[in-house]
Protein backbone atom coordinates (compact mmCIF):
# COMPACT_ATOMS: atom_id res chain seq x y z
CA UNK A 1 73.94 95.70 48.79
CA UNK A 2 76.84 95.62 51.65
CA UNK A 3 79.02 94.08 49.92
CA UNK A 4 78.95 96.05 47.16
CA UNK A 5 80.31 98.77 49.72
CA UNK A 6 83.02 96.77 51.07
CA UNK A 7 83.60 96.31 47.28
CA UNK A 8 84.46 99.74 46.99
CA UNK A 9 86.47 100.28 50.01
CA UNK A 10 89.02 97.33 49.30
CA UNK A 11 89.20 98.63 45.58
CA UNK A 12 90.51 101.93 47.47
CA UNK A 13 92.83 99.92 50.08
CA UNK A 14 94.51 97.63 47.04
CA UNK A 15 94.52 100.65 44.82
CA UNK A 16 96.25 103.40 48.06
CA UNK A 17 98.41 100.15 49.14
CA UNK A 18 99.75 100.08 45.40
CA UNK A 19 100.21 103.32 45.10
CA UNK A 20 102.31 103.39 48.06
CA UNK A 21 104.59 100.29 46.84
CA UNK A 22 104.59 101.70 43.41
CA UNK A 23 106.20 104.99 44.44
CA UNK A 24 108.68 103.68 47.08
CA UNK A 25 109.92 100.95 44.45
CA UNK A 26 110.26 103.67 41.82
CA UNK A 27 111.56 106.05 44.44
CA UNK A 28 114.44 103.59 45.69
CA UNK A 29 114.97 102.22 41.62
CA UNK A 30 115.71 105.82 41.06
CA UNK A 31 118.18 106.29 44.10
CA UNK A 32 120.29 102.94 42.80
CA UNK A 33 120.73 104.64 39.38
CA UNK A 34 121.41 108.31 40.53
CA UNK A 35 123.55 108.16 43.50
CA UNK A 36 127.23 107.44 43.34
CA UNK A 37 128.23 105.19 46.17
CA UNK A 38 130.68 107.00 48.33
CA UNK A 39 131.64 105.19 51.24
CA UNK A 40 133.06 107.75 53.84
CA UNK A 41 134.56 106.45 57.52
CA UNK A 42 132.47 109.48 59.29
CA UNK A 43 129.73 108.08 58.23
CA UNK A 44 129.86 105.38 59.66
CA UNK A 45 130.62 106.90 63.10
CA UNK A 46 128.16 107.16 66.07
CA UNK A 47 126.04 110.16 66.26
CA UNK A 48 124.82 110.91 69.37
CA UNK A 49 122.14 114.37 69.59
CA UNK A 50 124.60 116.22 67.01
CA UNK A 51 127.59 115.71 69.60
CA UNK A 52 130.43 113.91 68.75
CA UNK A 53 130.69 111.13 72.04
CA UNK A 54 133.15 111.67 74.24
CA UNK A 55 134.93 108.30 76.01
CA UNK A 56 132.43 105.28 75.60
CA UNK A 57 129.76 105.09 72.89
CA UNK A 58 127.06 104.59 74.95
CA UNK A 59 126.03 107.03 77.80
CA UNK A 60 123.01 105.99 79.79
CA UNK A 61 121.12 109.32 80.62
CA UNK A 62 119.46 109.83 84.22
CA UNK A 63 116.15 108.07 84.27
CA UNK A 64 114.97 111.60 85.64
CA UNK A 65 114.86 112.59 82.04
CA UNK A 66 112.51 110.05 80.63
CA UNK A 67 110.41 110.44 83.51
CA UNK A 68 110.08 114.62 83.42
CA UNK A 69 109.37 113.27 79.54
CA UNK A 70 106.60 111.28 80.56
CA UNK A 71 105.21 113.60 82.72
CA UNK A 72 105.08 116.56 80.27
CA UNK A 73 103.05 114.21 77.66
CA UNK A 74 100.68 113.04 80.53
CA UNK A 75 99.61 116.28 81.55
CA UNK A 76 99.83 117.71 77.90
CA UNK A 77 97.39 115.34 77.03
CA UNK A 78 95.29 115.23 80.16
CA UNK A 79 94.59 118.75 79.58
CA UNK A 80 92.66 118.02 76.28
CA UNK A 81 90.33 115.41 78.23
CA UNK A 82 89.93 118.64 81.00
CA UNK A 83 88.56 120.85 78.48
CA UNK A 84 86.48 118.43 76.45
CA UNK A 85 84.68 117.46 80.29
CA UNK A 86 84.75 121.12 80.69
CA UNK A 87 82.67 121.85 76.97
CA UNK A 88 80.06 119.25 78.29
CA UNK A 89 79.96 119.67 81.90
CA UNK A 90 76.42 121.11 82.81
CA UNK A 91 75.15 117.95 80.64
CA UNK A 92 77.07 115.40 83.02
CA UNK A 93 75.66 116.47 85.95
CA UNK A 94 77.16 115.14 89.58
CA UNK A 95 78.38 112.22 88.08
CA UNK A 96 80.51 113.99 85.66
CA UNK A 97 81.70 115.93 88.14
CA UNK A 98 82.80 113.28 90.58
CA UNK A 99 84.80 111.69 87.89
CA UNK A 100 86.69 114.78 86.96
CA UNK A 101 87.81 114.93 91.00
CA UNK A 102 88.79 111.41 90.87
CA UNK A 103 90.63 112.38 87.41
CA UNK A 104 92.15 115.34 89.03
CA UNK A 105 93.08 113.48 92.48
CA UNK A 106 94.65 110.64 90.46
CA UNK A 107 96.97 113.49 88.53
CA UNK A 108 97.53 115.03 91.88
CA UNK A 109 98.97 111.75 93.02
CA UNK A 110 101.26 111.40 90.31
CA UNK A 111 102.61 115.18 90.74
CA UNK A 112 103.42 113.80 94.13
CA UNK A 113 104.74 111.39 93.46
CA UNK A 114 106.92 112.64 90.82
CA UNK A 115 107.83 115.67 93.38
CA UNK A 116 109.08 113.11 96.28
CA UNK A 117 111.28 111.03 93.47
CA UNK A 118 112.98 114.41 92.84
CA UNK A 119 112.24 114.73 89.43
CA UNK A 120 110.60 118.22 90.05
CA UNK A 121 111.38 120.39 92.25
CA UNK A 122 110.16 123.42 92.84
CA UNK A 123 112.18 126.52 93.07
């Protein structure tokens, strides 16, 4: 009787996988037959955030960049695991609660840490 489910799901997966191929064969057939090949020397040329580069091609940005980066997505998502423990908390109990301090300690640390690097600072 199992099988005959796992029958039906890799019926689906062949059948959505050939699907896929299907349309991006006929997708790139029809871009070969439709498109005239211009070749143009701009655009070939490096493109750099919608700035044109000025002196060498490749500009290493600050590493204060990625990091502020980083940080934004860590405590972007870190809020979403805040107010899930906060939907549930009164079924946790103490031990839910000392794991949301340790959470929120080992956040604090990074802020810290982040703050005495000098990628934030406070105004």
């Amino acid at each position: 009787m199992a099988a005959v489910g796992y029958l039906n799901a890799a019926i689906f997966f062949l059948g959505g996988a050939g699907f896929v191929v299907a349309s991006l064969t006929f997708a790139n057939v029809l871009n070969a037959l439709l498109l005239k090949k211009r070749p143009a020397k701009s655009k070939y040329a490096i493109y750099e955030s919608g700035e044109t580069p000025i002196g060498s091609a490749w500009i290493q940005y600050p590493l204060a960049f990625y990091i502020f980066a980083l940080l934004f997505v860590a405590f972007d998502v870190d809020i979403v695991f805040i107010l899930s423990w906060a939907v549930i908390f009164q079924q946790l109990g103490i031990f839910g609660f000392i794991e949301i301090v340790f959470f929120i300690l080992v956040l604090a640390l990074g802020l810290v840490y982040a703050w005495r690097k000098g990628v934030i600072r406070w105004i």
